[in-house]
N, C-alpha and C. Protein backbone atom coordinates (compact mmCIF):
# COMPACT_ATOMS: atom_id res chain seq x y z
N UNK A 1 0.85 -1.18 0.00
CA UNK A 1 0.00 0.00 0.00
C UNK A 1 0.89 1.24 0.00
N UNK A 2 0.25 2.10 -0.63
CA UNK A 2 1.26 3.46 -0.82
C UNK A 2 1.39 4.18 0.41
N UNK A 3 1.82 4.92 0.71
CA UNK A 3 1.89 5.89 2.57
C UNK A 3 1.82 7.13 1.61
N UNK A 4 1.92 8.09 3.09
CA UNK A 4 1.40 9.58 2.11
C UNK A 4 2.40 10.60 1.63
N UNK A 5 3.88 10.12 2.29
CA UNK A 5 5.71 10.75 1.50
C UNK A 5 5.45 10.17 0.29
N UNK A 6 4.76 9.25 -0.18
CA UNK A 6 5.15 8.71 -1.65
C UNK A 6 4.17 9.39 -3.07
N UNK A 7 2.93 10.81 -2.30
CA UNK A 7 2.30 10.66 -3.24
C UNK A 7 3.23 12.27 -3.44
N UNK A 8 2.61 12.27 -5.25
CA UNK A 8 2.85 13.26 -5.90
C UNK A 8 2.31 14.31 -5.47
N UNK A 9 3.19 15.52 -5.92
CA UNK A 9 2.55 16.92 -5.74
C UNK A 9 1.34 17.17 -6.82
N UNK A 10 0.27 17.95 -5.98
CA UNK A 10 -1.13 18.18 -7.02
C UNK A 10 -2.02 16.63 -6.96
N UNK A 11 -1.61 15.89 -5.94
CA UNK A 11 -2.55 14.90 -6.17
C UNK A 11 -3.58 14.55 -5.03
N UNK A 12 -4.79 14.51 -4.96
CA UNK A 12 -5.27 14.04 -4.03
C UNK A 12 -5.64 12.57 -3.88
N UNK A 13 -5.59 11.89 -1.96
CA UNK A 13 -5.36 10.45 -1.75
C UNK A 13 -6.59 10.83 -0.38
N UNK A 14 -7.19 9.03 -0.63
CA UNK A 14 -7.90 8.98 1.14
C UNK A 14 -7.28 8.26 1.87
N UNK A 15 -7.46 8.66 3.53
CA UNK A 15 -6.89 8.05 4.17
C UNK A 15 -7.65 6.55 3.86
N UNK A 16 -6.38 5.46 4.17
CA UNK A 16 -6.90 4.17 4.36
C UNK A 16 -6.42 3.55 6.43
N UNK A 17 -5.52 4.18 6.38
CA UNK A 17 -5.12 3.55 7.80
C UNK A 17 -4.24 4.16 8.29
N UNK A 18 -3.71 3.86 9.83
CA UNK A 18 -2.82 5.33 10.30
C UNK A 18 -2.11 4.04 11.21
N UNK A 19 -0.97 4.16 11.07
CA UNK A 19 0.12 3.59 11.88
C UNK A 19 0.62 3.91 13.10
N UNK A 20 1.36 3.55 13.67
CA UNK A 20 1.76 3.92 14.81
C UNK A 20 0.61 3.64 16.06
N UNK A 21 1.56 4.14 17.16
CA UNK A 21 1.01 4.05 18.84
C UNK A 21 1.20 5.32 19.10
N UNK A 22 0.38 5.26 20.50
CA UNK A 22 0.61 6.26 21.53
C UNK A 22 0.65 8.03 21.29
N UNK A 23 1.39 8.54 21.47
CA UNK A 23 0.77 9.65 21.05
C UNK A 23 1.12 10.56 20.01
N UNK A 24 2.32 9.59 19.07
CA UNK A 24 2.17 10.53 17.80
C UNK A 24 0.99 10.02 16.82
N UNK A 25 0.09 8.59 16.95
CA UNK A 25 -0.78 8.34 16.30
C UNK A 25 -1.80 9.50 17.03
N UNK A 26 -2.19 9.84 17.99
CA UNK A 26 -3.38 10.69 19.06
C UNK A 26 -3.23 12.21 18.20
N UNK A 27 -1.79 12.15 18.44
CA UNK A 27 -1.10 13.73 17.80
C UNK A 27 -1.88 13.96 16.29
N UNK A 28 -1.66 12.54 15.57
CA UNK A 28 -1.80 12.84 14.05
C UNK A 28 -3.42 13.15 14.21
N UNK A 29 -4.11 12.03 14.73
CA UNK A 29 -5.61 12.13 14.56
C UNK A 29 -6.34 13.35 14.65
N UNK A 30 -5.47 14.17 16.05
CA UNK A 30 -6.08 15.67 16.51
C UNK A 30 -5.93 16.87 15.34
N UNK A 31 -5.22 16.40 14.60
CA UNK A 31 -4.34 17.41 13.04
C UNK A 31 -5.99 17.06 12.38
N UNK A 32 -6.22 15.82 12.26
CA UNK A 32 -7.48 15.49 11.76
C UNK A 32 -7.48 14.42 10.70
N UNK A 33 -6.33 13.73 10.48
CA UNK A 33 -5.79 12.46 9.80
C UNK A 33 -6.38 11.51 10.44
N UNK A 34 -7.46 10.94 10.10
CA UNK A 34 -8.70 9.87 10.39
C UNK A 34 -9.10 9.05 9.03
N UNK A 35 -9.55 7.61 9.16
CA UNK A 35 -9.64 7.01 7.99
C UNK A 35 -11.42 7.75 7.04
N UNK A 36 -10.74 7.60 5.97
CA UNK A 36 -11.80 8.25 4.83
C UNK A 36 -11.56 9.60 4.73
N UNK A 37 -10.78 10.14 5.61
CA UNK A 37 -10.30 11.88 4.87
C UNK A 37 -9.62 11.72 3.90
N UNK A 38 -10.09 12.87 2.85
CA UNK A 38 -9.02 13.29 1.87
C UNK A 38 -8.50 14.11 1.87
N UNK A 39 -7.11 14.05 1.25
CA UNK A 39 -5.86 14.81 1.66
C UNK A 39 -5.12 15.00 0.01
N UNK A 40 -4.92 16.83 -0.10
CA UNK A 40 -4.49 17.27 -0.91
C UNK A 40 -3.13 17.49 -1.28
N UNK A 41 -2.24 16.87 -1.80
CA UNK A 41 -0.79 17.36 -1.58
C UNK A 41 -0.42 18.86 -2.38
N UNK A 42 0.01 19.48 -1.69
CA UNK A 42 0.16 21.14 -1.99
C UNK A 42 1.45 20.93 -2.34
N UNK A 43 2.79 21.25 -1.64
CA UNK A 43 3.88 21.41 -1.90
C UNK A 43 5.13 20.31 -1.08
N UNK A 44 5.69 20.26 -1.95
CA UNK A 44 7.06 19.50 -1.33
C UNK A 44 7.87 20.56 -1.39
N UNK A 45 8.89 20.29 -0.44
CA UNK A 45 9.88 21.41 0.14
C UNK A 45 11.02 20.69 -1.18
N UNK A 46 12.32 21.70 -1.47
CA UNK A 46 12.75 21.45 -2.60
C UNK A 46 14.36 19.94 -1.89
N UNK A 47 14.12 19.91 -0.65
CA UNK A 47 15.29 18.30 -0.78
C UNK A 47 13.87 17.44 -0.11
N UNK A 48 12.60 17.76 -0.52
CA UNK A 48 12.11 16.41 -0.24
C UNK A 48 11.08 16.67 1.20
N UNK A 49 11.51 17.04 2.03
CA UNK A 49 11.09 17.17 3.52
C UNK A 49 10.99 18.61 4.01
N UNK A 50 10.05 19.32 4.74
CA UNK A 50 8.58 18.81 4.95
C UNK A 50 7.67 18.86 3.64
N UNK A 51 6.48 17.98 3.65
CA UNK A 51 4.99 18.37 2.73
C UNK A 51 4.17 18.86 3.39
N UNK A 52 3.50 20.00 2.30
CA UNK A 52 2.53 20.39 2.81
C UNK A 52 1.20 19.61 2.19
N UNK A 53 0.15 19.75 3.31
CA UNK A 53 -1.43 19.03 2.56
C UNK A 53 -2.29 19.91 2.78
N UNK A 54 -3.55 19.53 2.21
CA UNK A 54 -4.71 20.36 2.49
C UNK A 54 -5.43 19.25 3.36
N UNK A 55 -5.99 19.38 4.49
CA UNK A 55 -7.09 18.41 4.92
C UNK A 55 -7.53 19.71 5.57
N UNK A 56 -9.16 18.82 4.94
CA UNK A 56 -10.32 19.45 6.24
C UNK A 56 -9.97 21.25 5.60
N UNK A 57 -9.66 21.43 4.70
CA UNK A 57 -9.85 23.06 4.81
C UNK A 57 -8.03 23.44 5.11
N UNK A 58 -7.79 23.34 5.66
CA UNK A 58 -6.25 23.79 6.19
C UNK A 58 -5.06 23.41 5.66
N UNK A 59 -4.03 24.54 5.80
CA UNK A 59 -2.67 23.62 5.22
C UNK A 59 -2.14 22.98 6.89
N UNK A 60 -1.99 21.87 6.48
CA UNK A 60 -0.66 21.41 7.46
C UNK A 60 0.46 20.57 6.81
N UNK A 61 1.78 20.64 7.71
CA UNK A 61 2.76 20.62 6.98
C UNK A 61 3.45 19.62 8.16
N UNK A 62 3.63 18.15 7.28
CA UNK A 62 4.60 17.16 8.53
C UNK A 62 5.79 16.64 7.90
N UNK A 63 6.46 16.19 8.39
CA UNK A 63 7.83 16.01 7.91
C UNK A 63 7.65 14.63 7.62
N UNK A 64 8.85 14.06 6.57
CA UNK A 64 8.47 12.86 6.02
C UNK A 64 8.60 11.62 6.42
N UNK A 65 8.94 11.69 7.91
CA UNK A 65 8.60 10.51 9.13
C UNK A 65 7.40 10.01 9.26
N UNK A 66 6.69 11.14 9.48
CA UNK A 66 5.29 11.67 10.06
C UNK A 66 4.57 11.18 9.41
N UNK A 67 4.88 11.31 7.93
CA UNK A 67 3.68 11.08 6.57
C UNK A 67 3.70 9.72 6.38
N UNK A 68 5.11 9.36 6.78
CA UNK A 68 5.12 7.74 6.23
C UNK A 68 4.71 6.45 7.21
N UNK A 69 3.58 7.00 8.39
CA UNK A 69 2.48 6.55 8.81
C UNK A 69 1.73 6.35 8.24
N UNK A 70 0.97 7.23 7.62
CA UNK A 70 -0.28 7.37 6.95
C UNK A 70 -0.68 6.62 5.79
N UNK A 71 -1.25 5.29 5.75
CA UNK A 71 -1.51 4.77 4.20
C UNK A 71 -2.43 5.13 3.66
N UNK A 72 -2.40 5.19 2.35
CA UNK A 72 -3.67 6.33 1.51
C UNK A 72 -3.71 5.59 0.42
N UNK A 73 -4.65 5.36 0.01
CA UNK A 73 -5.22 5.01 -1.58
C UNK A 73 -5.35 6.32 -2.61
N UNK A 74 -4.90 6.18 -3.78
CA UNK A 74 -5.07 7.23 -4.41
C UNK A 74 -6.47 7.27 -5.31
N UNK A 75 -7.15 8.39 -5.59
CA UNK A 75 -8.68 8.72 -6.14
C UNK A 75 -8.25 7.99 -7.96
């Protein structure tokens, strides 16, 4: 399954599942990374790390640790 460092810029993906324990999974969920959101990729920083997304209305921006929790299906 793809994670969410691997998708392209300009593409939108839904969440399928969220990895991790304890409280950087709690951390991610409160951002609002929950299964069936969709998530816009806005910008990659130019060596790669951080991305920015659109969810829910907002930019947020996680570094590419962070993202490569997140498995996403692409639309």
């Amino acid at each position: 399954m793809k994670t969410l460092d691997m998708v392209k810029c300009g593409k939108t993906v839904t969440v399928e599942k969220l990895s991790g324990t304890g409280a950087v999974r709690r951390r991610m969920m409160d951002m609002g990374i929950t299964r069936g959101t969709e998530i816009f990729v806005q910008k990659v920083a130019p060596l790669g790390d951080p991305i920015e997304f659109i969810i829910r209305g907002y930019a947020l921006t996680l570094r590419k640790e962070d993202a490569n929790r997140v498995e996403v299906t692409e639309k």
